[in-house]
PDB file of N, CA and C in Angstrom:
ATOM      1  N   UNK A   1       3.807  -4.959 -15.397  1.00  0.00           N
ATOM      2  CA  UNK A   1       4.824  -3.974 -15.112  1.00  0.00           C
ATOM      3  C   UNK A   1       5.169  -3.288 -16.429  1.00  0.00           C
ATOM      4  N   UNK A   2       5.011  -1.930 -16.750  1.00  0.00           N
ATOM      5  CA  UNK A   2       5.294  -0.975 -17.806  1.00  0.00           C
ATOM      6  C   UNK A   2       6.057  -0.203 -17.415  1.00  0.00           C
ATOM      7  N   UNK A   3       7.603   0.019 -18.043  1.00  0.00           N
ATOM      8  CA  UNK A   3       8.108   1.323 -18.036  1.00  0.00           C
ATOM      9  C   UNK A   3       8.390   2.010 -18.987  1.00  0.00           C
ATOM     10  N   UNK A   4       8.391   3.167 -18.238  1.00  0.00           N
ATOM     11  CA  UNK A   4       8.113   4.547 -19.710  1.00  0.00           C
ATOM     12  C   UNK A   4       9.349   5.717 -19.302  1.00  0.00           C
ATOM     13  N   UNK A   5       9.938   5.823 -20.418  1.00  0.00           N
ATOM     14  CA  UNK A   5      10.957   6.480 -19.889  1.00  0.00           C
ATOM     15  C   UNK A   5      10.640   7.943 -21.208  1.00  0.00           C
ATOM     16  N   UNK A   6      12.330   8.661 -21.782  1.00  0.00           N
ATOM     17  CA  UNK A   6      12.332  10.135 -22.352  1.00  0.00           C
ATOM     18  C   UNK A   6      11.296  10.518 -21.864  1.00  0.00           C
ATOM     19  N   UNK A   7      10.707  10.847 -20.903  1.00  0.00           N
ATOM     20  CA  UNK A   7       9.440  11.519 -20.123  1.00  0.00           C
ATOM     21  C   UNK A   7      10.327  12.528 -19.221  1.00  0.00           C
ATOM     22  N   UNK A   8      11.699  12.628 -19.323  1.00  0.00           N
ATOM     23  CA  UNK A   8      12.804  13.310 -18.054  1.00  0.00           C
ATOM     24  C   UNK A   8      11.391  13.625 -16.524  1.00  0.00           C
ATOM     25  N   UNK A   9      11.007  12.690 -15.792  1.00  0.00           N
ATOM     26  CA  UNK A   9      10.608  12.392 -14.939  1.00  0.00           C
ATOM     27  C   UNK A   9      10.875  11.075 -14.267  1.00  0.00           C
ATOM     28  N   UNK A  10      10.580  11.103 -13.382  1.00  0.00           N
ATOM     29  CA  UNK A  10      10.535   9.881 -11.941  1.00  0.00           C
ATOM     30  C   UNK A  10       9.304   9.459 -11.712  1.00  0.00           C
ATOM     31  N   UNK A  11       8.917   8.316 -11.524  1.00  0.00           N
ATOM     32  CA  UNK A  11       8.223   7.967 -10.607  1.00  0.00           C
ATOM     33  C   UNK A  11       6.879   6.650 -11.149  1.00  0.00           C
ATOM     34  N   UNK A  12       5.993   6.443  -9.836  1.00  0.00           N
ATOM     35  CA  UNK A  12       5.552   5.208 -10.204  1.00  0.00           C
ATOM     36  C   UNK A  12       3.917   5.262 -10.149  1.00  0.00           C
ATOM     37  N   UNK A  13       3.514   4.646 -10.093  1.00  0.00           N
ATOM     38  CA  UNK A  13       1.622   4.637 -10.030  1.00  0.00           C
ATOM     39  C   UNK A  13       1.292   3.174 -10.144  1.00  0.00           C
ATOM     40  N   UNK A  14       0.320   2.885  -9.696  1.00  0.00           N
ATOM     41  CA  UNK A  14      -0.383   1.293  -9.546  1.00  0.00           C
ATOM     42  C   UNK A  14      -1.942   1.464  -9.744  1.00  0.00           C
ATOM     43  N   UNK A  15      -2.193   0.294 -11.072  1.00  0.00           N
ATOM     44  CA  UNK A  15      -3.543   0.866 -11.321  1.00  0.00           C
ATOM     45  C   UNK A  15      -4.285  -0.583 -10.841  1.00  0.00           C
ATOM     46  N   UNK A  16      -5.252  -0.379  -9.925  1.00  0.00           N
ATOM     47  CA  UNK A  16      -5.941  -1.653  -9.529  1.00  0.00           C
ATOM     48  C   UNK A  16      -7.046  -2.294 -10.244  1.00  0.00           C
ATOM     49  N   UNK A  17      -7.212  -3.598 -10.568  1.00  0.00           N
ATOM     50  CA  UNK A  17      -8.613  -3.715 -11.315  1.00  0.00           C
ATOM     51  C   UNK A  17      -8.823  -5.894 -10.438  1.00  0.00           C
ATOM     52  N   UNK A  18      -9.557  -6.148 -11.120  1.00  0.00           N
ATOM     53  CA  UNK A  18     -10.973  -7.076 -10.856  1.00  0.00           C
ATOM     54  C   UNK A  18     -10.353  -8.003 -12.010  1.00  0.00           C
ATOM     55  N   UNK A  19      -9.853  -9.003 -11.590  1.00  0.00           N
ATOM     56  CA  UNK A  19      -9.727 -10.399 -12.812  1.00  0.00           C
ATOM     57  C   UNK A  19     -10.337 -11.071 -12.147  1.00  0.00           C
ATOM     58  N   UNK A  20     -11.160 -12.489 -12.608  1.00  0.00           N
ATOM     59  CA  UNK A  20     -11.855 -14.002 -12.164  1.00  0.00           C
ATOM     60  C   UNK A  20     -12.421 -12.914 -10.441  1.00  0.00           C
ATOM     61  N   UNK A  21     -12.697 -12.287 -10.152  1.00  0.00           N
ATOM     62  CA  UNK A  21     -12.873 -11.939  -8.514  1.00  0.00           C
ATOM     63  C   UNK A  21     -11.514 -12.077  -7.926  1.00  0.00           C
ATOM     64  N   UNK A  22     -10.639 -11.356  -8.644  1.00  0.00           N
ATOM     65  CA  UNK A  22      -9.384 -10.775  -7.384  1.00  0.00           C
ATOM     66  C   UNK A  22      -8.857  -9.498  -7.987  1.00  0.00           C
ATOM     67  N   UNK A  23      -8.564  -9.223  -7.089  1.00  0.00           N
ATOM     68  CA  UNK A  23      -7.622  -7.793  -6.984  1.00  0.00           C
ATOM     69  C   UNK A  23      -6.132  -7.671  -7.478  1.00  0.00           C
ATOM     70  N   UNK A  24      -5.919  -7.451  -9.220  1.00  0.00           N
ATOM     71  CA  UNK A  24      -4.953  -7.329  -9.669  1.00  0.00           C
ATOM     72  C   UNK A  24      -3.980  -5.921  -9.577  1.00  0.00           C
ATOM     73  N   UNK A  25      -2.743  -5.753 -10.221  1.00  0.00           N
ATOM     74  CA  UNK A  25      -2.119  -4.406 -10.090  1.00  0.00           C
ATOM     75  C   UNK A  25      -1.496  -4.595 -11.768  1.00  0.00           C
ATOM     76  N   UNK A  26      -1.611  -3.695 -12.050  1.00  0.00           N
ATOM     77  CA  UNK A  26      -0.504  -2.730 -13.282  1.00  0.00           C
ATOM     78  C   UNK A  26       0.085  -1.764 -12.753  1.00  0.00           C
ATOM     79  N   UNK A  27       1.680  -1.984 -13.085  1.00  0.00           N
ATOM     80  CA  UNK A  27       2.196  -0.963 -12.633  1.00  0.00           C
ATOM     81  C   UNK A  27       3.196  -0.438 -13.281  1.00  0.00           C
ATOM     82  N   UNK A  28       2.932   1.035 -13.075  1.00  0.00           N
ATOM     83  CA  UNK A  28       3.768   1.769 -14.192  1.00  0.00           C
ATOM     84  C   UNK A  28       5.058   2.491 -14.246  1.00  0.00           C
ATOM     85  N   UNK A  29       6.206   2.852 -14.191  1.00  0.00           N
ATOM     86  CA  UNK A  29       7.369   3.269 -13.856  1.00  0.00           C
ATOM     87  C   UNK A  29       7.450   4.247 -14.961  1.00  0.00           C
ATOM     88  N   UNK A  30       7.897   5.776 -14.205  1.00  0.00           N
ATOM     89  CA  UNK A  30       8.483   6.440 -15.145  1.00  0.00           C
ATOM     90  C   UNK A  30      10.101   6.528 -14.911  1.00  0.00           C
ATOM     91  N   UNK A  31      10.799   6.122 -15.684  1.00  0.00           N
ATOM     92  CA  UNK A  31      12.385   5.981 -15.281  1.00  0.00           C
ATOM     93  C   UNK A  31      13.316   6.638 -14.938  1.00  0.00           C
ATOM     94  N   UNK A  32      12.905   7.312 -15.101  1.00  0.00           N
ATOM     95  CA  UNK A  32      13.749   9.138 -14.777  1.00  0.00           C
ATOM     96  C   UNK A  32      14.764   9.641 -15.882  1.00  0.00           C
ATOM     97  N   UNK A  33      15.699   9.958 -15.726  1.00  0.00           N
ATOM     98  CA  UNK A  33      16.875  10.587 -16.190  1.00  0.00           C
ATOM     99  C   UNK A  33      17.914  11.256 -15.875  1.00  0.00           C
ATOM    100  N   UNK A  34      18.852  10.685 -16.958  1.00  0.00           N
ATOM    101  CA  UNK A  34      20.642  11.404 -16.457  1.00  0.00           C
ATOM    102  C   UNK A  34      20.834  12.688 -17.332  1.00  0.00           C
ATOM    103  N   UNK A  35      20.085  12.906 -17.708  1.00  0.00           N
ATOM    104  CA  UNK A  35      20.426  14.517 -18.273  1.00  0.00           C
ATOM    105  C   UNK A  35      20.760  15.652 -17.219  1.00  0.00           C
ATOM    106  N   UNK A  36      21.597  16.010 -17.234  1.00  0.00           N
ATOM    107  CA  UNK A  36      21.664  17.061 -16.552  1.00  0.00           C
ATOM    108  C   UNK A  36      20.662  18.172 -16.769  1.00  0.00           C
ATOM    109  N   UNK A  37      21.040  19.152 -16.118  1.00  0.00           N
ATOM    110  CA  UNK A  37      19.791  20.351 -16.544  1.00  0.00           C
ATOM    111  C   UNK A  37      20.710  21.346 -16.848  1.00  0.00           C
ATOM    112  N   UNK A  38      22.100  21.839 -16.402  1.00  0.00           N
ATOM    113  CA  UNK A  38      22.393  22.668 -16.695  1.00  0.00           C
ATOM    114  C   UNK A  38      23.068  22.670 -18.231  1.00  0.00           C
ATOM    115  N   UNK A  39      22.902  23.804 -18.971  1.00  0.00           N
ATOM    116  CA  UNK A  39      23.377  23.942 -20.340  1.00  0.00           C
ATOM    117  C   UNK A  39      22.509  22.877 -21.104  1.00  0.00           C
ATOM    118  N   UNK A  40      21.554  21.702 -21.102  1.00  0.00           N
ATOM    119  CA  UNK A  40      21.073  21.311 -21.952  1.00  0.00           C
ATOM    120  C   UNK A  40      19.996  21.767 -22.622  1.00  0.00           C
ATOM    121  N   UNK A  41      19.235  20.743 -23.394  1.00  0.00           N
ATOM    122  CA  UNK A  41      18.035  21.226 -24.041  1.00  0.00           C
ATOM    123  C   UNK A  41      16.938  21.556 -23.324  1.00  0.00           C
ATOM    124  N   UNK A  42      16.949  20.917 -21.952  1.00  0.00           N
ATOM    125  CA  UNK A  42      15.406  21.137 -21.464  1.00  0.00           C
ATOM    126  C   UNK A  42      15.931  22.263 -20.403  1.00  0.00           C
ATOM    127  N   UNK A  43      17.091  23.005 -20.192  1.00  0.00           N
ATOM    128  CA  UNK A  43      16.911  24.557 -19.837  1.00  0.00           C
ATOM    129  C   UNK A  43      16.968  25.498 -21.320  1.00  0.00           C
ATOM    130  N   UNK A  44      17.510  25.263 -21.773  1.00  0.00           N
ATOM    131  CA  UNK A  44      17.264  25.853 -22.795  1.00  0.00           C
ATOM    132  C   UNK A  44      15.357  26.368 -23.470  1.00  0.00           C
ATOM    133  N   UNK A  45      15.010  24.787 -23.641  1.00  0.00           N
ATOM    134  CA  UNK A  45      13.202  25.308 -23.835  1.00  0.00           C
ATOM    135  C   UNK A  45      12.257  25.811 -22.635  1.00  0.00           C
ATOM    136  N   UNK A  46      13.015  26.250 -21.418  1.00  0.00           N
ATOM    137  CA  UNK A  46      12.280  26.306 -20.700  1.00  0.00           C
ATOM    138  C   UNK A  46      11.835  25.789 -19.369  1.00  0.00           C
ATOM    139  N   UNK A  47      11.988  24.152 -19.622  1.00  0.00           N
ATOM    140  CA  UNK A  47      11.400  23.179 -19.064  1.00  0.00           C
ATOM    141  C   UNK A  47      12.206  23.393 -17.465  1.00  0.00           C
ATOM    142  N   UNK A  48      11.229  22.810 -16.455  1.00  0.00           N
ATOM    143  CA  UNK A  48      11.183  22.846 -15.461  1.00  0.00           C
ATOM    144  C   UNK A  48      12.498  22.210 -15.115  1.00  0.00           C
ATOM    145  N   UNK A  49      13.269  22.536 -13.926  1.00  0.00           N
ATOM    146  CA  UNK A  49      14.515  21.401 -13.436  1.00  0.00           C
ATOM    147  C   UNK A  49      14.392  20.585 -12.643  1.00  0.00           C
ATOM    148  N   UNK A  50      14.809  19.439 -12.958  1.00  0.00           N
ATOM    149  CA  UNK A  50      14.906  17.948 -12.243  1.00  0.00           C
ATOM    150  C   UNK A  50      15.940  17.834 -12.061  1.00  0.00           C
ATOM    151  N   UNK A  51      15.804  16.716 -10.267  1.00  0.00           N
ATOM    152  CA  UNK A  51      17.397  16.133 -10.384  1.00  0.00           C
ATOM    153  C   UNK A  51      17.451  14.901 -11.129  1.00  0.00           C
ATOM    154  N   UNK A  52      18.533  14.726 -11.642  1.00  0.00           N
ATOM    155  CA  UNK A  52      18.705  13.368 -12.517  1.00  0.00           C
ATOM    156  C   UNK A  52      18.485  12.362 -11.290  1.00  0.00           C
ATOM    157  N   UNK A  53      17.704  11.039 -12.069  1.00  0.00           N
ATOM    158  CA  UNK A  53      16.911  10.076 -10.887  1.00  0.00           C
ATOM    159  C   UNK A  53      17.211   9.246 -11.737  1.00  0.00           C
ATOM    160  N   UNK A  54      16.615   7.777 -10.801  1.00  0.00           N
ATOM    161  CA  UNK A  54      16.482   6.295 -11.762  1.00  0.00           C
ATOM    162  C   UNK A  54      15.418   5.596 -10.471  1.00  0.00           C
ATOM    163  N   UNK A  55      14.873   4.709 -11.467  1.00  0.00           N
ATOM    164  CA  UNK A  55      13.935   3.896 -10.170  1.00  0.00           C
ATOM    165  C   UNK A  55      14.711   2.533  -9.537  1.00  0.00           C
ATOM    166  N   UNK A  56      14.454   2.011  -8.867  1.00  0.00           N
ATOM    167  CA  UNK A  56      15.264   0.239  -8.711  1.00  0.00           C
ATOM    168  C   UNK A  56      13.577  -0.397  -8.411  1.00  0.00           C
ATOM    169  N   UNK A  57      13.175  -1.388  -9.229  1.00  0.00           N
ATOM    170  CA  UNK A  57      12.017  -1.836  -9.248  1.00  0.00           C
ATOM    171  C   UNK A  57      12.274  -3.587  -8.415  1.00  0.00           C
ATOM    172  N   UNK A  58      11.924  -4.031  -7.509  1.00  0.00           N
ATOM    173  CA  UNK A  58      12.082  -5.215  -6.545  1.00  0.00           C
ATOM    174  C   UNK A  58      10.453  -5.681  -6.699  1.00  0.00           C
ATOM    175  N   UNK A  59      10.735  -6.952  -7.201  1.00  0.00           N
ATOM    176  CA  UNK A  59       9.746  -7.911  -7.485  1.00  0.00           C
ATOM    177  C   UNK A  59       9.829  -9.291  -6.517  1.00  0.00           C
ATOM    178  N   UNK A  60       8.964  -9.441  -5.215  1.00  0.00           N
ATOM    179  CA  UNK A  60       9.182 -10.755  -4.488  1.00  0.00           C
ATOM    180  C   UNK A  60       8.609 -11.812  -4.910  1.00  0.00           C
ATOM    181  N   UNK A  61       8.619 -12.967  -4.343  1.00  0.00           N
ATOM    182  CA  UNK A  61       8.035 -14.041  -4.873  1.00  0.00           C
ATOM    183  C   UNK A  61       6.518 -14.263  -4.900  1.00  0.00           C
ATOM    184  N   UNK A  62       6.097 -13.183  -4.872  1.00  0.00           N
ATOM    185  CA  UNK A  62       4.467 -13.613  -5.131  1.00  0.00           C
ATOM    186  C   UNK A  62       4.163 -11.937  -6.309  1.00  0.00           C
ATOM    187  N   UNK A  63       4.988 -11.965  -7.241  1.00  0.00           N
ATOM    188  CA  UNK A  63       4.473 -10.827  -7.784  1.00  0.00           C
ATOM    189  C   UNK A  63       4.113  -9.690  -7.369  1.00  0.00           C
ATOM    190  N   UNK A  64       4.486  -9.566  -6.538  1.00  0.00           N
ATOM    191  CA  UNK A  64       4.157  -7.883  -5.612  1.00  0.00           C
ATOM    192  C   UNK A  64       5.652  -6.780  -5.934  1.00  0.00           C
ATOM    193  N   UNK A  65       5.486  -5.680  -6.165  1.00  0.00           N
ATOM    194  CA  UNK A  65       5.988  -4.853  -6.932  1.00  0.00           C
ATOM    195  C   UNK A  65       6.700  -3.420  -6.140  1.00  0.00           C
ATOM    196  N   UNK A  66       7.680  -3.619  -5.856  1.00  0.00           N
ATOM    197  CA  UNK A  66       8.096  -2.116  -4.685  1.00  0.00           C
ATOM    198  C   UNK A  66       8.862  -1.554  -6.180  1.00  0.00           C
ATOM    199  N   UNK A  67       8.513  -0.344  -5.856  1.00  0.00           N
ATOM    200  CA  UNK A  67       9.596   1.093  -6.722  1.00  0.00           C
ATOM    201  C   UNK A  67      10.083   2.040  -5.736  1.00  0.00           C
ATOM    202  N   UNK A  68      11.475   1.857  -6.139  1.00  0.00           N
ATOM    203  CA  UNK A  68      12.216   2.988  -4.697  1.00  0.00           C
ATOM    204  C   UNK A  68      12.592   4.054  -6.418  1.00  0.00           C
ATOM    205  N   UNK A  69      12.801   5.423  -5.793  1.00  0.00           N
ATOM    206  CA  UNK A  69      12.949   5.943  -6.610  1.00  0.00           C
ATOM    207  C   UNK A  69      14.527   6.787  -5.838  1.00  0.00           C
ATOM    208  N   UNK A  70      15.095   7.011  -6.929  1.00  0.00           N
ATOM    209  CA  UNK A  70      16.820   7.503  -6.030  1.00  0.00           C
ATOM    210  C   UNK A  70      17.271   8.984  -7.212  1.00  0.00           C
ATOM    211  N   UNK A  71      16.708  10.024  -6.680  1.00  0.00           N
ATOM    212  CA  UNK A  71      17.434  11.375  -7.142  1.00  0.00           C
ATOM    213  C   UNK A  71      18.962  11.414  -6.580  1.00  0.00           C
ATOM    214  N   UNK A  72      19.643  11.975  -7.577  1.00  0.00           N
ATOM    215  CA  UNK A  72      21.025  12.156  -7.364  1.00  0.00           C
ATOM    216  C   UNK A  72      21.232  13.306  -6.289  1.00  0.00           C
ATOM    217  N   UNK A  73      20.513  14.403  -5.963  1.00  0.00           N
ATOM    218  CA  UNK A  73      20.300  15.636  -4.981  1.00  0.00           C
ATOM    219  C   UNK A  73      19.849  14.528  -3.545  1.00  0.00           C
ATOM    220  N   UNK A  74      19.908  13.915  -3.539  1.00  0.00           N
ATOM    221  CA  UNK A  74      19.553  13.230  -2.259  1.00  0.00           C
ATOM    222  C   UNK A  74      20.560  11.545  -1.829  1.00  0.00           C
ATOM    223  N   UNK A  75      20.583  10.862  -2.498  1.00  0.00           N
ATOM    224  CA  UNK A  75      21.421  10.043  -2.624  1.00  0.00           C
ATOM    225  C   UNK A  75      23.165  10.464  -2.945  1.00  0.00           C
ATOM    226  N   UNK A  76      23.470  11.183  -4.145  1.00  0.00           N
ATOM    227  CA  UNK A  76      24.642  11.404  -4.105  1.00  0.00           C
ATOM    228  C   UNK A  76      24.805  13.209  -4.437  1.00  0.00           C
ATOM    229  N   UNK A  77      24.576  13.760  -3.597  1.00  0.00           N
ATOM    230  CA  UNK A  77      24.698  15.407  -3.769  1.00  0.00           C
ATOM    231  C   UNK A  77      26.071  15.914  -4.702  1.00  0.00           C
ATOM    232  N   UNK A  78      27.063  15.136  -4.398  1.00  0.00           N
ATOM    233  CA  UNK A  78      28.396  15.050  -5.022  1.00  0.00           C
ATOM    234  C   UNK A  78      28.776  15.114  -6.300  1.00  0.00           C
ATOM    235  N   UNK A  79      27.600  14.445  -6.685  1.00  0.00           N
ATOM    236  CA  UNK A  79      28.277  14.473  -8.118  1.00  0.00           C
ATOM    237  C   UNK A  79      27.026  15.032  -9.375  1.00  0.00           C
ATOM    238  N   UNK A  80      26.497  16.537  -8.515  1.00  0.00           N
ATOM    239  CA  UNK A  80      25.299  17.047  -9.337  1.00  0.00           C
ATOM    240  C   UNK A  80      26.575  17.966  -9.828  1.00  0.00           C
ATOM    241  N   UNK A  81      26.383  18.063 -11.353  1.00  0.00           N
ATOM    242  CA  UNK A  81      28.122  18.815 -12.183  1.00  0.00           C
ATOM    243  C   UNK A  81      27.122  20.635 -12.186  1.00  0.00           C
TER     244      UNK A  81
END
């Protein structure tokens, strides 16, 4: 499990590979961010707008790996400033 965040993105990917003959996972989280967009740096350079997000990463008892990912425009519309 790797997470990678200042990327001001969301989201996850699972890379599959071959240990001893089984089917392993790496998995990667991009963490998102609370930056707003308005008045900061990344409207300012340009950069595309995001809603501020975060992931919640749930690990069960056999190592298996869920990523829910939660934008604030969808979860809490309320409190986009």
């Amino acid at each position: 499990l790797y997470f990678m965040g200042h990327l001001h993105r969301v989201g996850s990917i699972q890379e599959v590979f071959v240990k001893d003959d089984e089917y392993k996972r790496k998995t990667y989280v991009l963490t998102g961010s609370f930056l707003s967009y308005k008045n900061s740096y990344t409207q300012y350079q340009g950069l595309s707008p995001i809603p501020e997000a975060f992931t919640r990463v749930n690990i069960d008892k056999d190592l298996n790996t869920t990523v829910n990912i939660f934008n604030i425009d969808q979860v809490a519309p309320e409190l986009i400033k």
